[in-house]
Protein backbone atom coordinates (compact mmCIF):
# COMPACT_ATOMS: atom_id res chain seq x y z
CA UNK A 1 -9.73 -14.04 -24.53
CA UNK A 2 -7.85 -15.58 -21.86
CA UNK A 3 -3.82 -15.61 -21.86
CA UNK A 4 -1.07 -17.35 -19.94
CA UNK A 5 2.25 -15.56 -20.07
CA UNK A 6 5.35 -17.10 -18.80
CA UNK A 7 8.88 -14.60 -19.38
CA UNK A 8 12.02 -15.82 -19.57
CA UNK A 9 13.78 -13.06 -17.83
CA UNK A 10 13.50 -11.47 -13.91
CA UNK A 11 10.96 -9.22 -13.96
CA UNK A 12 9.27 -7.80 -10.53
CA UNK A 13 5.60 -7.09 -11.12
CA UNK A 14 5.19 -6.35 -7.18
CA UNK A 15 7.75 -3.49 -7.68
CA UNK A 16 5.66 -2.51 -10.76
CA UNK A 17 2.20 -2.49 -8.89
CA UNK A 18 4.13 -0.53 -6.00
CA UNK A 19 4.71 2.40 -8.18
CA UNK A 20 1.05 2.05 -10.41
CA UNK A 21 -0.53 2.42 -6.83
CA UNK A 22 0.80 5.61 -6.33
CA UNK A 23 -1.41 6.93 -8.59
CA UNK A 24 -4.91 6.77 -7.38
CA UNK A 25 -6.75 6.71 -10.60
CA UNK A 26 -5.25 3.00 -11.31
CA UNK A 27 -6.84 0.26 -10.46
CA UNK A 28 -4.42 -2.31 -8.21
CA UNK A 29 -4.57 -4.85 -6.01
CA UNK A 30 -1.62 -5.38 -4.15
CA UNK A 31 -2.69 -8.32 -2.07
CA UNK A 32 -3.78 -10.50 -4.94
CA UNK A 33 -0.77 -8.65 -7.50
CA UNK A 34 -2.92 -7.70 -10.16
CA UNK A 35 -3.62 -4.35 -12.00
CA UNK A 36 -6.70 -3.61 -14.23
CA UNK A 37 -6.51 -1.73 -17.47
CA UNK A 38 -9.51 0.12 -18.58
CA UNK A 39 -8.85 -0.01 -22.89
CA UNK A 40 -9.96 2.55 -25.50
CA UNK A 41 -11.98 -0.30 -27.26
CA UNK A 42 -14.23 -0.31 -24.09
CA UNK A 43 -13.22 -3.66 -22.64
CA UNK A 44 -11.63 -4.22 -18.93
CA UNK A 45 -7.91 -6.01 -18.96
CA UNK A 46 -6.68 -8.02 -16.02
CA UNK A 47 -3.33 -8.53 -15.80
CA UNK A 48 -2.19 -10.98 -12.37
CA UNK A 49 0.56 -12.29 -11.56
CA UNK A 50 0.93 -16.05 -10.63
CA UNK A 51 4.76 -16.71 -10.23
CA UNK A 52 7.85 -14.77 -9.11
CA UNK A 53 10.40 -12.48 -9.90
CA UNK A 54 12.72 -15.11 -11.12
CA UNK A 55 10.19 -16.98 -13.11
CA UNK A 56 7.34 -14.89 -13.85
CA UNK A 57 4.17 -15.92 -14.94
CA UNK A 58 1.11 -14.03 -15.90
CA UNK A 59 -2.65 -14.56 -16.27
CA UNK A 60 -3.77 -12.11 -18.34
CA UNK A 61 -7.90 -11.50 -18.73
CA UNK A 62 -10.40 -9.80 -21.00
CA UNK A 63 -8.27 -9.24 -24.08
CA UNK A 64 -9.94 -8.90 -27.33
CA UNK A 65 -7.59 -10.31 -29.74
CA UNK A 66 -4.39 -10.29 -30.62
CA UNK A 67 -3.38 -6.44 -31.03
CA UNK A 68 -4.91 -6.01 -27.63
CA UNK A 69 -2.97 -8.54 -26.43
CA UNK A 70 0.26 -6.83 -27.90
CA UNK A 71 -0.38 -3.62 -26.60
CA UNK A 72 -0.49 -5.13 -23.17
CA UNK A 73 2.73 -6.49 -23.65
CA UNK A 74 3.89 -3.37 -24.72
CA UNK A 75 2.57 -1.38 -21.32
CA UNK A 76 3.95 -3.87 -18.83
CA UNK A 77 7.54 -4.20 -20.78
CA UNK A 78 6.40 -7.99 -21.28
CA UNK A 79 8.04 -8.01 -24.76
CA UNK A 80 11.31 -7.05 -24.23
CA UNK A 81 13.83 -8.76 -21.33
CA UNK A 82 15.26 -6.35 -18.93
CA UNK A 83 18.18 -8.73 -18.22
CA UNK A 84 20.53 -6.17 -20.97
CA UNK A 85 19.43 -3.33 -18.87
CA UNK A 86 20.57 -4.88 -15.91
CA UNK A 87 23.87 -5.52 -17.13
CA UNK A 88 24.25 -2.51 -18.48
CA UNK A 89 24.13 -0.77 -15.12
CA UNK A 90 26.19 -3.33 -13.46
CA UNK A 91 29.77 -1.55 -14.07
CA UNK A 92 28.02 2.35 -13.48
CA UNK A 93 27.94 3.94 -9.65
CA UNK A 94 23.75 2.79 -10.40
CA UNK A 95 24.73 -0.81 -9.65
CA UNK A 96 23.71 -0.66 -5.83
CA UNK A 97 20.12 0.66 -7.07
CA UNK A 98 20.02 -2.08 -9.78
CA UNK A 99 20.80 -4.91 -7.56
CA UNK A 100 18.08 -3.44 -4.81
CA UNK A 101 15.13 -3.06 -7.53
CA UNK A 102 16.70 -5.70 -10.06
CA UNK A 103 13.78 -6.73 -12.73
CA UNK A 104 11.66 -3.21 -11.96
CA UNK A 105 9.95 -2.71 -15.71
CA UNK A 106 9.12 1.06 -17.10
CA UNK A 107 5.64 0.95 -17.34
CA UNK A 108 3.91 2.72 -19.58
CA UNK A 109 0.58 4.71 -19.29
CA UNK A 110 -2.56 3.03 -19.61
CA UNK A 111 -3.93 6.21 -21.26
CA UNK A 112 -1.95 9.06 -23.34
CA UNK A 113 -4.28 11.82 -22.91
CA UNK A 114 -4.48 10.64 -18.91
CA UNK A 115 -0.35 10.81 -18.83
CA UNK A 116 -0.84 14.36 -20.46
CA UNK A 117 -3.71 15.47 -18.21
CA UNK A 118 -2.30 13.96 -15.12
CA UNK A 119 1.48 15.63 -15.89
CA UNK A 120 -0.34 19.24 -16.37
CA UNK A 121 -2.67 18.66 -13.07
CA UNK A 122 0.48 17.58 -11.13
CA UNK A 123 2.65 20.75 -11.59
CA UNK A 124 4.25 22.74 -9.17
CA UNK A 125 1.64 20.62 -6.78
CA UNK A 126 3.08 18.15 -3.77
CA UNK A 127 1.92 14.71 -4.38
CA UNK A 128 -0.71 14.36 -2.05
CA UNK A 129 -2.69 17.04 -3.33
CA UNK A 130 -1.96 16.80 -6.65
CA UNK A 131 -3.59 13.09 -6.27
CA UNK A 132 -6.13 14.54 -4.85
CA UNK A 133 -6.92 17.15 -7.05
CA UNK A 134 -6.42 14.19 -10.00
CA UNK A 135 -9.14 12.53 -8.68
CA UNK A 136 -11.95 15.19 -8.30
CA UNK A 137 -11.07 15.78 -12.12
CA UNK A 138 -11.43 12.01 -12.65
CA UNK A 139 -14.78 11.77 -10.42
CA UNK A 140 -16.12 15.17 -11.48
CA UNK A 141 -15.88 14.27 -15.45
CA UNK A 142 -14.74 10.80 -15.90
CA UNK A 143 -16.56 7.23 -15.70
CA UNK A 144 -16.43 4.35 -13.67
CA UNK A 145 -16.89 0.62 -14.84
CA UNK A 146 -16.76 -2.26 -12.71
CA UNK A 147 -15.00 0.03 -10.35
CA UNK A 148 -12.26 1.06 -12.50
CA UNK A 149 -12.08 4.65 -12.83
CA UNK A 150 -11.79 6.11 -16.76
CA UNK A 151 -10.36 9.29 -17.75
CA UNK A 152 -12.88 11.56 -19.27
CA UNK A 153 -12.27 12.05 -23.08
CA UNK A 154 -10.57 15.31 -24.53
CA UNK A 155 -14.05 16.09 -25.83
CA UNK A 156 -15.57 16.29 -22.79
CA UNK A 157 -12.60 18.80 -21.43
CA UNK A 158 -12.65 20.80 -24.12
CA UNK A 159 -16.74 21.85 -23.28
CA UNK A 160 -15.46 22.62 -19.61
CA UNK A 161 -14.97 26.01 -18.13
CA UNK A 162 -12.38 27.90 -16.56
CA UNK A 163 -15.04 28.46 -13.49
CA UNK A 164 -15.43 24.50 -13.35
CA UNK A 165 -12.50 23.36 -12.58
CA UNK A 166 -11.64 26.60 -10.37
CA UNK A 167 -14.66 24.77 -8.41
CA UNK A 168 -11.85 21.91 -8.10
CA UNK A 169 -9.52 23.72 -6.64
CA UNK A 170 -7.73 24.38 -9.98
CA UNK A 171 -5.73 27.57 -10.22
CA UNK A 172 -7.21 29.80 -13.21
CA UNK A 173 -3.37 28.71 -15.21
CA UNK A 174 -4.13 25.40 -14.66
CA UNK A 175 -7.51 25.18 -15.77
CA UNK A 176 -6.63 27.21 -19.01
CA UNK A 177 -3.78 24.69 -19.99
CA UNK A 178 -6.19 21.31 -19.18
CA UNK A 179 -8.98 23.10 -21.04
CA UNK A 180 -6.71 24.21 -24.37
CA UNK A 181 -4.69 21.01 -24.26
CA UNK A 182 -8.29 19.29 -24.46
CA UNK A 183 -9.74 21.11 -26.96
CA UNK A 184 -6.56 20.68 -29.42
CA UNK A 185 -6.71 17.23 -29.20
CA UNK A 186 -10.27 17.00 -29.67
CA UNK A 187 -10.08 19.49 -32.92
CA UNK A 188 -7.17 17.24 -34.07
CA UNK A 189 -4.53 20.05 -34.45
CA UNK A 190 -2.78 17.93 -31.25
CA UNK A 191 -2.84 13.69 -32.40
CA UNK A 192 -1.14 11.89 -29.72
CA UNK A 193 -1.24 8.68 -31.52
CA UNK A 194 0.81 10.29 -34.26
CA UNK A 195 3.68 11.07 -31.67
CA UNK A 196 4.32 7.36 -31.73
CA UNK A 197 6.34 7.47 -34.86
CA UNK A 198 8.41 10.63 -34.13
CA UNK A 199 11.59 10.89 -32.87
CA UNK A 200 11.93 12.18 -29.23
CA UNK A 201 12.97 15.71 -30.45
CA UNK A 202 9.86 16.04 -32.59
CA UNK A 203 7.66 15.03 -29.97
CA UNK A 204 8.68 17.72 -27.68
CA UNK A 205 8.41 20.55 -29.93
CA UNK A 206 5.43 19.98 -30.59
CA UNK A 207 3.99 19.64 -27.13
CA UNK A 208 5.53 22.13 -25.37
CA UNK A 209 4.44 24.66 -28.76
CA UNK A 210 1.19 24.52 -26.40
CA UNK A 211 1.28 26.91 -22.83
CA UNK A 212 1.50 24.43 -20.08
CA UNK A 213 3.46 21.64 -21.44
CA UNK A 214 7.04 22.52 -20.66
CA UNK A 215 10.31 19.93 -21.12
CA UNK A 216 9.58 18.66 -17.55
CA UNK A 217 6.36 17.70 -18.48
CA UNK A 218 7.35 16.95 -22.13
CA UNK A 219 10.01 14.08 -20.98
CA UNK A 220 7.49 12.72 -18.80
CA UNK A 221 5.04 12.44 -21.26
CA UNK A 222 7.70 10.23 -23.44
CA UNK A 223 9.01 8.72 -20.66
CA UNK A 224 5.96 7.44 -19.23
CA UNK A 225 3.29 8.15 -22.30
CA UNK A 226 5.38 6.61 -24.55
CA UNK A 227 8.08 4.35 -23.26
CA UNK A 228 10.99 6.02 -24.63
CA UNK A 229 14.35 4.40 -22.85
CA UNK A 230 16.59 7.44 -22.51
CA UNK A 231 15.40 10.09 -21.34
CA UNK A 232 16.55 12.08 -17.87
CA UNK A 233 15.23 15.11 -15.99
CA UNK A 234 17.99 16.53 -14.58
CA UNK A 235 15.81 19.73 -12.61
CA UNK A 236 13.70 16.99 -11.05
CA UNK A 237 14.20 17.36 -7.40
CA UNK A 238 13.70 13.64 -6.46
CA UNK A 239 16.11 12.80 -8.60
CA UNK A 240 18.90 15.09 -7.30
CA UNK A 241 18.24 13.59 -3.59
CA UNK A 242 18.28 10.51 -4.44
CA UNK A 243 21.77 10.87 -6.14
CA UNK A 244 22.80 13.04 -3.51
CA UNK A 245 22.16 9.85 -1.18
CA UNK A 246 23.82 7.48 -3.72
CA UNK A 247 26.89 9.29 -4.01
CA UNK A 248 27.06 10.39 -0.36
CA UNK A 249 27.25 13.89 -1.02
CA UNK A 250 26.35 17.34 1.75
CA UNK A 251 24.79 19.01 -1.33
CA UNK A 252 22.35 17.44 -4.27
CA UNK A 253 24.61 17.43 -8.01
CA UNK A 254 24.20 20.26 -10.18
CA UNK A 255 22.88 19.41 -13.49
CA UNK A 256 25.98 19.44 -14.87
CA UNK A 257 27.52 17.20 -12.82
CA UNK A 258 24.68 14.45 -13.55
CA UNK A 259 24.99 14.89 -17.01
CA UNK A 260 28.41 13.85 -17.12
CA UNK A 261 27.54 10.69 -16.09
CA UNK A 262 24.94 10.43 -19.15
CA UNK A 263 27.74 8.57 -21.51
CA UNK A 264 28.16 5.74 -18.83
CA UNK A 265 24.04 5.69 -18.00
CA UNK A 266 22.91 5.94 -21.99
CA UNK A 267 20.99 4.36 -23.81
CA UNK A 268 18.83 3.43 -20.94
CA UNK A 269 18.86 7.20 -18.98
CA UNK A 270 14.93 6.43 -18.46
CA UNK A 271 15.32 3.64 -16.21
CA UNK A 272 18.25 4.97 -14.44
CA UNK A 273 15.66 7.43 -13.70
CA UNK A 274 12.88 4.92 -12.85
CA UNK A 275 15.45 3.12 -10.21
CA UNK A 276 16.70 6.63 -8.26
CA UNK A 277 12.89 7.36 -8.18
CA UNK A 278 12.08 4.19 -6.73
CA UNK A 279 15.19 4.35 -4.32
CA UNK A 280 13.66 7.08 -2.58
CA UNK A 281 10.46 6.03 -2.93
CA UNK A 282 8.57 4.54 0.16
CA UNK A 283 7.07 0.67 -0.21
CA UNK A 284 3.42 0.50 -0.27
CA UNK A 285 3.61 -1.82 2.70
CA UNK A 286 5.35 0.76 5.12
CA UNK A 287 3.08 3.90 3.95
């Protein structure tokens, strides 16, 4: 099934794709804007864009039916204008940053177990080698179809030693956490599906009740996993420099300081987060 989506609000796929490419594992095409989705029901899901940030429109490809369709919707922020978000930030010290990246969407994982596995392989790493690393666990265990790379299912982890992934480069910590993560999810003690329906505190007692998942990883796993719109990492280091640009300072904020800002910034803390990221972020075009 083949859809045409028009939105009636500004919304700046290009941005969106910017950020998607960072990832290696995704599948993006800058040039011709369009981002393939690799779905759980086995099918291939092109999303393209045809018109602009002021009037986007959308060709999306390969759906199955209807709840595929929605679930789309759901990862690219299609269903939901970001014009109140906007305004929101327009009378906060974030309106510079909300101007520059005006229409940006939050988008969500294409996978849940990939946001987990990806968060855990990522830690304590810098980016280039954690993307690195993501990908020999992607090409070592995963699948490819059509050229889209797949994340390899929690069963698979779960049967993988400690010694195969040290063969990856993993530290022996690492390996333990992707390994026990896996295998909880594939015995069913660990449902991610079931973390859609519970409130962010919920969700991150029960991950981080499992050694590697910690609240860093925790809020990025509803931030990103699950497209919750307020949540803010105040220890992340990205996020402190890019405030310390934003409001001039000779030192980054303490914690403290940032989270007295949280009344003006809430509900939408996530994307306040999402726009300092991408602030400090470098286009794809000048890498």
């Amino acid at each position: 099934m083949n859809v045409e989506l028009n939105l009636p609000f500004t919304y700046d796929f290009d941005r969106a794709l910017e950020r998607l490419s960072g990832t290696p594992v995704n599948s993006v095409d800058l040039h011709l804007r369009l981002a393939r989705i690799p779905m759980e029901e086995g099918n291939l899901v092109t999303v393209q864009a045809t018109g602009t940030s002021k009037e986007p429109d959308f060709i999306i490809e390969g759906v199955k039916d209807e709840e595929q369709l929605a679930h789309i919707k759901w990862i690219f922020h299609f269903e939901e204008s970001l014009d109140g978000i906007a305004a929101h930030f327009a009378e906060t010290d974030l309106a510079p940053i909300f101007q520059e990246h005006i229409g940006t969407p939050l988008v969500r994982s294409f996978s849940l177990y990939g946001e987990l596995m990806k968060s855990i392989i990522h830690q304590q790493l810098n980016l280039k080698f954690a993307n690195t690393l993501l990908m020999r666990f992607i090409e070592k265990f995963g699948s490819q179809q059509e050229g889209v790379w797949r994340y390899p299912s929690p069963e698979r982890i779960a049967a993988v030693t400690v010694e195969e992934l040290r063969e990856l480069q993993f530290s022996t910590r690492k390996a333990e956490y992707v390994i026990g993560l896996s295998q909880a999810i594939a015995a069913g003690t660990l449902d991610l599906e079931s973390l859609r329906s519970k409130n962010d505190e919920e969700v991150t007692a029960e991950l981080i009740a499992y050694r590697g998942v910690g609240p860093w990883t925790a809020q990025g796993f509803l931030m990103f996993g699950l497209g919750r719109p307020n949540l803010f990492p105040t220890a992340d280091i990205g996020l402190q420099n890019a405030l310390k640009n934003l409001w001039k300072l000779d030192r980054k904020p303490t914690q403290d300081e940032i989270r007295e800002r949280f009344s003006d910034w809430s509900p939408y803390l996530s994307y306040a987060s999402l726009y300092l990221w991408r602030s400090i972020e470098v286009p794809a075009c000048e890498k």
